[in-house]
Each structure stands twice: as structure tokens, then as C-alpha cells.
PDB file of N, CA and C in Angstrom:
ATOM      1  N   UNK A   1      30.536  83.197 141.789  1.00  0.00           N
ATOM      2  CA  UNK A   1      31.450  82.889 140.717  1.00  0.00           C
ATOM      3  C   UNK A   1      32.250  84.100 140.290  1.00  0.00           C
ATOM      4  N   UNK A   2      31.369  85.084 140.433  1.00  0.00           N
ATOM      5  CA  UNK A   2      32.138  86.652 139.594  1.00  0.00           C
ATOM      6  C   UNK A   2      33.110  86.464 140.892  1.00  0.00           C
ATOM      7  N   UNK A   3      33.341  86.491 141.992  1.00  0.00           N
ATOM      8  CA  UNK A   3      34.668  86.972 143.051  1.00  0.00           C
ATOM      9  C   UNK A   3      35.874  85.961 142.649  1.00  0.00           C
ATOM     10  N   UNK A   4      35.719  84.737 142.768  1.00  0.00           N
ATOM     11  CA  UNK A   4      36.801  83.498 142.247  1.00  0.00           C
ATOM     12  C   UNK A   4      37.157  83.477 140.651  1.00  0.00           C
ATOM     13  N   UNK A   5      36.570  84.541 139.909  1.00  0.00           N
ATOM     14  CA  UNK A   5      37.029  84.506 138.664  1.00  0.00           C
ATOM     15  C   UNK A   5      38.442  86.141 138.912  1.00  0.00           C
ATOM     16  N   UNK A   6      37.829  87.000 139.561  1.00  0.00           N
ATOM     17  CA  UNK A   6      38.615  87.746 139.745  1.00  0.00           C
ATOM     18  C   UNK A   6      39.970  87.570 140.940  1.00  0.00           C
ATOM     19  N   UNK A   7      39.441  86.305 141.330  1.00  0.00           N
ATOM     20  CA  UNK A   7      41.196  86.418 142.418  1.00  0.00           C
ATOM     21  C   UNK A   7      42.173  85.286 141.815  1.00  0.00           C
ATOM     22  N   UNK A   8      41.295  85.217 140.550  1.00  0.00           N
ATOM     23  CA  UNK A   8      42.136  83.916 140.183  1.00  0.00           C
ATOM     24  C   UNK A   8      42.728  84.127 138.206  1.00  0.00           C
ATOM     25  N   UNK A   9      42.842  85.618 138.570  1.00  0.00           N
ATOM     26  CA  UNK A   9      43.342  86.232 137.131  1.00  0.00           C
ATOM     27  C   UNK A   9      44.633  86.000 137.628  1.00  0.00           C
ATOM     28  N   UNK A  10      45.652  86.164 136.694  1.00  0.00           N
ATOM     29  CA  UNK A  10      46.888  86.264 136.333  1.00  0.00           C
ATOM     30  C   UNK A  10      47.482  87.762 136.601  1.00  0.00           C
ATOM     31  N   UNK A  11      48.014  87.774 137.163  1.00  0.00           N
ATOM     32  CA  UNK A  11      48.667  89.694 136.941  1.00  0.00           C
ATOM     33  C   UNK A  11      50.319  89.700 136.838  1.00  0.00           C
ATOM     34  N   UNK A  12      50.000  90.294 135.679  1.00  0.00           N
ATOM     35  CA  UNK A  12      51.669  90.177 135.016  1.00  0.00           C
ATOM     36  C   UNK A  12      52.180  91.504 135.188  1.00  0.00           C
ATOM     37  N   UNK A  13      53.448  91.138 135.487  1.00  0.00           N
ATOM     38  CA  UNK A  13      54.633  92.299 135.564  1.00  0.00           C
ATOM     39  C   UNK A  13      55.786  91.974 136.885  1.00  0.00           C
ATOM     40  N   UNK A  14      56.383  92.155 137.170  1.00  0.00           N
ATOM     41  CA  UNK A  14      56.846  92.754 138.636  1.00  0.00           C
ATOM     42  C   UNK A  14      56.767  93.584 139.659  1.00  0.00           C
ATOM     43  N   UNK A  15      56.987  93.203 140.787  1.00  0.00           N
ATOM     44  CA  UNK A  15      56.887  94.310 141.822  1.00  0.00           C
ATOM     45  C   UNK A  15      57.634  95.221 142.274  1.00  0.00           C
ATOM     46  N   UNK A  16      57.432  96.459 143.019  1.00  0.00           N
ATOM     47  CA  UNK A  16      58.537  97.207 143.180  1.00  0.00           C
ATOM     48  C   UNK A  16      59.582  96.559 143.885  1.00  0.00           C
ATOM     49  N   UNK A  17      59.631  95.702 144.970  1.00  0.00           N
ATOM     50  CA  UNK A  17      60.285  94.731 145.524  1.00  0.00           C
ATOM     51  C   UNK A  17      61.561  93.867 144.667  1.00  0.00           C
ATOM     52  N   UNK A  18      60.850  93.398 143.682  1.00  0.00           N
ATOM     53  CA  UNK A  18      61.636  92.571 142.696  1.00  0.00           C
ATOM     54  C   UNK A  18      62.135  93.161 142.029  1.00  0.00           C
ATOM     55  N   UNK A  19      61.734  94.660 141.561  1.00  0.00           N
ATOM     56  CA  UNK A  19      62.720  95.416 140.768  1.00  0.00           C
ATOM     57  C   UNK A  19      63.817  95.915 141.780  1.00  0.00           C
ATOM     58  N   UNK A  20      63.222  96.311 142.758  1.00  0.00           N
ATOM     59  CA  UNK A  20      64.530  97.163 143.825  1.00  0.00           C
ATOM     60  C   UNK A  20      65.726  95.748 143.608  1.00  0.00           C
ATOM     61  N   UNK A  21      65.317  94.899 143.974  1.00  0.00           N
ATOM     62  CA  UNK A  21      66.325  93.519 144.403  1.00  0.00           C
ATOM     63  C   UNK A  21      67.336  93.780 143.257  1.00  0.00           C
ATOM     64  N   UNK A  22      66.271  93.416 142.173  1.00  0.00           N
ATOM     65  CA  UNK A  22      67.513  93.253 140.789  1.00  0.00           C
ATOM     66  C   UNK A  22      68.442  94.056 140.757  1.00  0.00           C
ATOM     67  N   UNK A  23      68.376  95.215 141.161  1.00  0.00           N
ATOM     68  CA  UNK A  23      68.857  96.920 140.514  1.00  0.00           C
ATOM     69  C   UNK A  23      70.235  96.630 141.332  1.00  0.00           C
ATOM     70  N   UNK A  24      69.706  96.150 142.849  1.00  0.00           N
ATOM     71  CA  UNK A  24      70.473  96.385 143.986  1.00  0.00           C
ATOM     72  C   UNK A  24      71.648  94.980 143.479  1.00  0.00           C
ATOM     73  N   UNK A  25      70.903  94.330 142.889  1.00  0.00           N
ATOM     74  CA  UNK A  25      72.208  92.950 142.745  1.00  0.00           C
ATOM     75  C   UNK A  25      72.953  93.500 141.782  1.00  0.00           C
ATOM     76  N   UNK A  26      72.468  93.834 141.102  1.00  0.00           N
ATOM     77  CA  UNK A  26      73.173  94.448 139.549  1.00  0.00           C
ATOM     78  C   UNK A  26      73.988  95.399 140.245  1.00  0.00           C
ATOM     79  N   UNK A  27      74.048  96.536 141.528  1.00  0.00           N
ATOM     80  CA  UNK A  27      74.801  97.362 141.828  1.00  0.00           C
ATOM     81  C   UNK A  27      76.120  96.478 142.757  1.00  0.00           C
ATOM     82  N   UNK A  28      75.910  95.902 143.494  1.00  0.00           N
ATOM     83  CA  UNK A  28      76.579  95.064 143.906  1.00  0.00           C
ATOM     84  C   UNK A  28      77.727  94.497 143.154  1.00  0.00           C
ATOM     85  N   UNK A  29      77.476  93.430 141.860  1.00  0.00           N
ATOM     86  CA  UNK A  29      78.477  93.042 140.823  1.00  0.00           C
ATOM     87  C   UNK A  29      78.608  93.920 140.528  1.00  0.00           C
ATOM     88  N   UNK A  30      78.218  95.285 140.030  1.00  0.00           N
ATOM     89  CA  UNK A  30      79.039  96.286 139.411  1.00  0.00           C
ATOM     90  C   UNK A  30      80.147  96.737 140.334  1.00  0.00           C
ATOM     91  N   UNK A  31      80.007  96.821 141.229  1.00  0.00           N
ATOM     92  CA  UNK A  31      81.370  97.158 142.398  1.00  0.00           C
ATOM     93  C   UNK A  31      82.426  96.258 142.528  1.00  0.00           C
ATOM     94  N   UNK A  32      82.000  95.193 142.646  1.00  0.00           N
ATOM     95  CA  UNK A  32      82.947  94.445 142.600  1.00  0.00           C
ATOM     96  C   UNK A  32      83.943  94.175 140.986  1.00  0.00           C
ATOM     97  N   UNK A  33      83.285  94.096 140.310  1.00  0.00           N
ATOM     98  CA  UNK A  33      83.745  94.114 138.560  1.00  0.00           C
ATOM     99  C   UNK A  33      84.571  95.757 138.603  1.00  0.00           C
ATOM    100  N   UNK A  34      83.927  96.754 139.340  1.00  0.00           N
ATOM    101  CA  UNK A  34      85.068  97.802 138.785  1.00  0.00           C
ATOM    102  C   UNK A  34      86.478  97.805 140.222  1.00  0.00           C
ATOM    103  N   UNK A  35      85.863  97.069 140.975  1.00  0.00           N
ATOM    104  CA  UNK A  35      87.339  96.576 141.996  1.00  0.00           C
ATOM    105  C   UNK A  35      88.398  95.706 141.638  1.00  0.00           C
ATOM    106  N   UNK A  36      87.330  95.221 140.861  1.00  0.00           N
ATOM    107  CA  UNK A  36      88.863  94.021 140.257  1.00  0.00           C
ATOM    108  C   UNK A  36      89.297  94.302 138.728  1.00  0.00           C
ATOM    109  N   UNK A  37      88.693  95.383 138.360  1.00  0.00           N
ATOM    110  CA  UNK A  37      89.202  95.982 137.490  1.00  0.00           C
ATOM    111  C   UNK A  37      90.430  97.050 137.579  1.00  0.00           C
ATOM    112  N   UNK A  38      90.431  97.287 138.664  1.00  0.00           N
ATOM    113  CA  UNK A  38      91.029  98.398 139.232  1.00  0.00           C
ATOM    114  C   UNK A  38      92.546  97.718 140.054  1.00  0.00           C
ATOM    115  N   UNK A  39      92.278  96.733 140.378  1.00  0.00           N
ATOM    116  CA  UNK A  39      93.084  96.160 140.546  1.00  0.00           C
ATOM    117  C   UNK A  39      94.080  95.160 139.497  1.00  0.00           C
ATOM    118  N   UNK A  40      94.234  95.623 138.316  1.00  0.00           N
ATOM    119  CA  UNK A  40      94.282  94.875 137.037  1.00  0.00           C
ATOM    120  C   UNK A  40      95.161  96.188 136.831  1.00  0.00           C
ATOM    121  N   UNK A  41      94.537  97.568 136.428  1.00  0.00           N
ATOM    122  CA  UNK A  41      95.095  98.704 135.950  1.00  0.00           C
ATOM    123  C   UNK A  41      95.883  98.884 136.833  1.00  0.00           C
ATOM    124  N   UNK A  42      95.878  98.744 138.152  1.00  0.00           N
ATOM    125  CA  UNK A  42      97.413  99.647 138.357  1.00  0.00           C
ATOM    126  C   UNK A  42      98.701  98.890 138.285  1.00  0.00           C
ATOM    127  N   UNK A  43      98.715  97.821 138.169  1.00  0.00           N
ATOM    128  CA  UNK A  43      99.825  97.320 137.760  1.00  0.00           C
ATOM    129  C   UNK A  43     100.428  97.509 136.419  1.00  0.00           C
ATOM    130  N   UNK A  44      99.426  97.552 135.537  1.00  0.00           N
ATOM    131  CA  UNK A  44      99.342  97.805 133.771  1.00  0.00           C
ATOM    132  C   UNK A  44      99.698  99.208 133.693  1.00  0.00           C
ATOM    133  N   UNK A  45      99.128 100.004 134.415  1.00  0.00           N
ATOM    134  CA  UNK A  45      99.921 101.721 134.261  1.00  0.00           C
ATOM    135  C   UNK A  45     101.203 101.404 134.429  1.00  0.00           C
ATOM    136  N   UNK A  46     101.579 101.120 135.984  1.00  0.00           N
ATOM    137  CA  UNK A  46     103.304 100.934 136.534  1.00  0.00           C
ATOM    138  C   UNK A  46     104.061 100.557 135.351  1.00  0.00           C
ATOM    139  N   UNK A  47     103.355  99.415 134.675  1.00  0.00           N
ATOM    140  CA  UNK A  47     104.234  99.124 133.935  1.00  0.00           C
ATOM    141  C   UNK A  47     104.350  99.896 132.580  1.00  0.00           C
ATOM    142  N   UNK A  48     103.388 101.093 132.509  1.00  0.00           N
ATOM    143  CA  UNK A  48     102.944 101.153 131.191  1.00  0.00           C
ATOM    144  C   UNK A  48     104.048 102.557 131.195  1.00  0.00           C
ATOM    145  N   UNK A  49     104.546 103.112 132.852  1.00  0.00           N
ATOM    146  CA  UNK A  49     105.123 103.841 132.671  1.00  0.00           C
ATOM    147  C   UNK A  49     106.918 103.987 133.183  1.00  0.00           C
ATOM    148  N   UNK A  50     107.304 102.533 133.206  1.00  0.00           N
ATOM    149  CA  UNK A  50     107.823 102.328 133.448  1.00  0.00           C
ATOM    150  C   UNK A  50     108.590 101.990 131.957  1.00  0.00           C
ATOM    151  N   UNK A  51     107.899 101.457 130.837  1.00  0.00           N
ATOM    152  CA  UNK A  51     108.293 101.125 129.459  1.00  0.00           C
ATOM    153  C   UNK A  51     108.613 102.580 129.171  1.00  0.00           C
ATOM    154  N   UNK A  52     107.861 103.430 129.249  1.00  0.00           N
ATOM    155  CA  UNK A  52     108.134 105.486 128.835  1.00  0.00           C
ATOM    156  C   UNK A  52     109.362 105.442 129.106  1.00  0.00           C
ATOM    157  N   UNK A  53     109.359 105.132 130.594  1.00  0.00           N
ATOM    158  CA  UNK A  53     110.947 105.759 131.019  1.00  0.00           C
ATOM    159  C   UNK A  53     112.054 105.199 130.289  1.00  0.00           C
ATOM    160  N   UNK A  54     111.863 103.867 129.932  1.00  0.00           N
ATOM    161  CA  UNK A  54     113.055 102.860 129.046  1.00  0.00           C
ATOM    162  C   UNK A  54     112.952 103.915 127.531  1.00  0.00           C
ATOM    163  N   UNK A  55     111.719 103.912 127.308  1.00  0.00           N
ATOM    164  CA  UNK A  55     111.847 104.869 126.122  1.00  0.00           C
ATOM    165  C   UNK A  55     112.186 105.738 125.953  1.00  0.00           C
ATOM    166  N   UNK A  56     112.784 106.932 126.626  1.00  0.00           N
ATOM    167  CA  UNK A  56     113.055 108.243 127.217  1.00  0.00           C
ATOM    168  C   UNK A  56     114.321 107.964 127.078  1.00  0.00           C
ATOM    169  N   UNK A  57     115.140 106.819 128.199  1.00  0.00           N
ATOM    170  CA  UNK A  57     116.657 106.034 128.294  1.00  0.00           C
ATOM    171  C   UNK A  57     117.203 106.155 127.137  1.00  0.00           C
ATOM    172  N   UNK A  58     116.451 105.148 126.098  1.00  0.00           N
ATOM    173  CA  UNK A  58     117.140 104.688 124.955  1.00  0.00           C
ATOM    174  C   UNK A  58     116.931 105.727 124.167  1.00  0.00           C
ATOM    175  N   UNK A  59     116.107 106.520 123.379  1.00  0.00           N
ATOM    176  CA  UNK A  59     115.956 108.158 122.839  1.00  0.00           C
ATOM    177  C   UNK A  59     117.617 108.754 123.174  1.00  0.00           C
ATOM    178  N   UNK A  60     117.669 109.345 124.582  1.00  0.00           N
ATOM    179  CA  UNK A  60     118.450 109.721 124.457  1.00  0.00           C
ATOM    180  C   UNK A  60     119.888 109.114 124.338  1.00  0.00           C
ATOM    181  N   UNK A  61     120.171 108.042 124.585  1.00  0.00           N
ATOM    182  CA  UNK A  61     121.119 107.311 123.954  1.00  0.00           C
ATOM    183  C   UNK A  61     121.613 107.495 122.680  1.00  0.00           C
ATOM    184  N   UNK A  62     120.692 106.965 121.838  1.00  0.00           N
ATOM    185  CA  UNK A  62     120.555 107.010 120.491  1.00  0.00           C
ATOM    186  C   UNK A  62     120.924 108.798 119.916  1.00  0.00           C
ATOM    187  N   UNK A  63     119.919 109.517 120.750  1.00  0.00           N
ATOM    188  CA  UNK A  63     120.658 111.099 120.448  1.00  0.00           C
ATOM    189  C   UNK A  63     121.995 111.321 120.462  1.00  0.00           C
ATOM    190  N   UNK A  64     122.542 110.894 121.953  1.00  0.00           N
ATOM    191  CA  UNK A  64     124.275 110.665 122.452  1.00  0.00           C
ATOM    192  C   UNK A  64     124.888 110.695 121.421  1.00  0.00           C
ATOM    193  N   UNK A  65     124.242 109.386 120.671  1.00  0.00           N
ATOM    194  CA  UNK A  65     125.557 108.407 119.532  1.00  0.00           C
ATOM    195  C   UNK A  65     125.184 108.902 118.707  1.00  0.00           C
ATOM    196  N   UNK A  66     124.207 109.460 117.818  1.00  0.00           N
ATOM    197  CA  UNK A  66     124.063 110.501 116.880  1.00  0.00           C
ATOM    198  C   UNK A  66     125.000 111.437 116.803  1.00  0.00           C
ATOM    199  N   UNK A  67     124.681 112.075 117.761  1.00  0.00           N
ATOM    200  CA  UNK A  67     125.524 113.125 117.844  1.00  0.00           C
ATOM    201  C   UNK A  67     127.266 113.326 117.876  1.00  0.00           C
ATOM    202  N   UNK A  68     127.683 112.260 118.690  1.00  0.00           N
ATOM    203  CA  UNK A  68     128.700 111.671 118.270  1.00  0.00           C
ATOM    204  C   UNK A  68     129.573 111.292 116.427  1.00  0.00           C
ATOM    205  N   UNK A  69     128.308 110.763 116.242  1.00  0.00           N
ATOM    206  CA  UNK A  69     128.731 110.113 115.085  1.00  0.00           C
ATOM    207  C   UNK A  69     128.525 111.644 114.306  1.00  0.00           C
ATOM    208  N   UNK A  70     127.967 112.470 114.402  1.00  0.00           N
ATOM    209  CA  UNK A  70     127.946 113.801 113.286  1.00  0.00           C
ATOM    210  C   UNK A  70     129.101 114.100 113.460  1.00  0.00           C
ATOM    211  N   UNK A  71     130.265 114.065 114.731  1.00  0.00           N
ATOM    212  CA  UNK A  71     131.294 114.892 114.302  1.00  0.00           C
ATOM    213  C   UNK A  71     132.418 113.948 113.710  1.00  0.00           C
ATOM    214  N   UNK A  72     132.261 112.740 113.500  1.00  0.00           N
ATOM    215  CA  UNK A  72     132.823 112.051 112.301  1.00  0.00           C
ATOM    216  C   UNK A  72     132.987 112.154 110.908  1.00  0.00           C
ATOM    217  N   UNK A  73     131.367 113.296 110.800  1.00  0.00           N
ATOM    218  CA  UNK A  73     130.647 113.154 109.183  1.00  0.00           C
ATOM    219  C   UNK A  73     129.738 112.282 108.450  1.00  0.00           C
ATOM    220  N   UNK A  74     129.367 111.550 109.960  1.00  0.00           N
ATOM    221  CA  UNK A  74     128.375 110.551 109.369  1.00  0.00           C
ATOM    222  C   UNK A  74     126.878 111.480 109.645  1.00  0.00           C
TER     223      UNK A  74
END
């Protein structure tokens, strides 16, 4: 009786096996989540620096006609 009481305990936790797996799946979606993240940002920069340059455009515009307009007296 004492041997069938001991092969027939419960043993809780996980194995190194089942932890490696998880870690390794979890690394997996993480690659992919920062690939398609990455693929998200570079279009969002392009554009993010492409708005600068319009901003830069119109700045100095606005300086142009400023300046202009000072030798009116405005």
C-alpha cells in the first residue's frame, strides 16, 4: 500500500520542458508583434517628416511676407 500511495500523489508545478515551450512561444509573438510594428512606423515617420518639411515651406513663406509687409510699415 505505502508504494501506490506514493505514485499516486499529485505533483504540482511545471516542467522545465513546459516552461522552455512557453518562453519560446512568447519569443516567437514577440517578433512578430515588433515586425509588424515596424512596419506601421516607417510609413508614420515618412510621413511624420514629410509634414516638417511643409512646416519649414510655410515658416518661411510667412517670414517672406513678413518681411515684405515691414517695408510697408506694417
Amino acid at each position: 500500500m505505502r508504494r501506490i500511495c506514493k505514485q499516486s500523489r499529485n505533483i504540482r508545478g511545471f516542467s522545465l520542458v513546459e516552461v522552455l515551450l512557453v518562453v519560446g512561444i512568447i519569443v516567437i509573438l514577440a517578433g512578430a508583434v515588433a515586425l509588424g510594428v515596424n512596419d506601421v512606423l516607417n510609413p508614420a515617420k515618412k510621413a511624420q517628416s514629410s509634414v516638417a518639411a511643409d512646416k519649414i515651406t510655410q515658416s518661411k513663406l510667412i517670414h517672406s511676407s513678413e518681411s515684405k509687409l515691414r517695408g510697408y510699415g506694417f
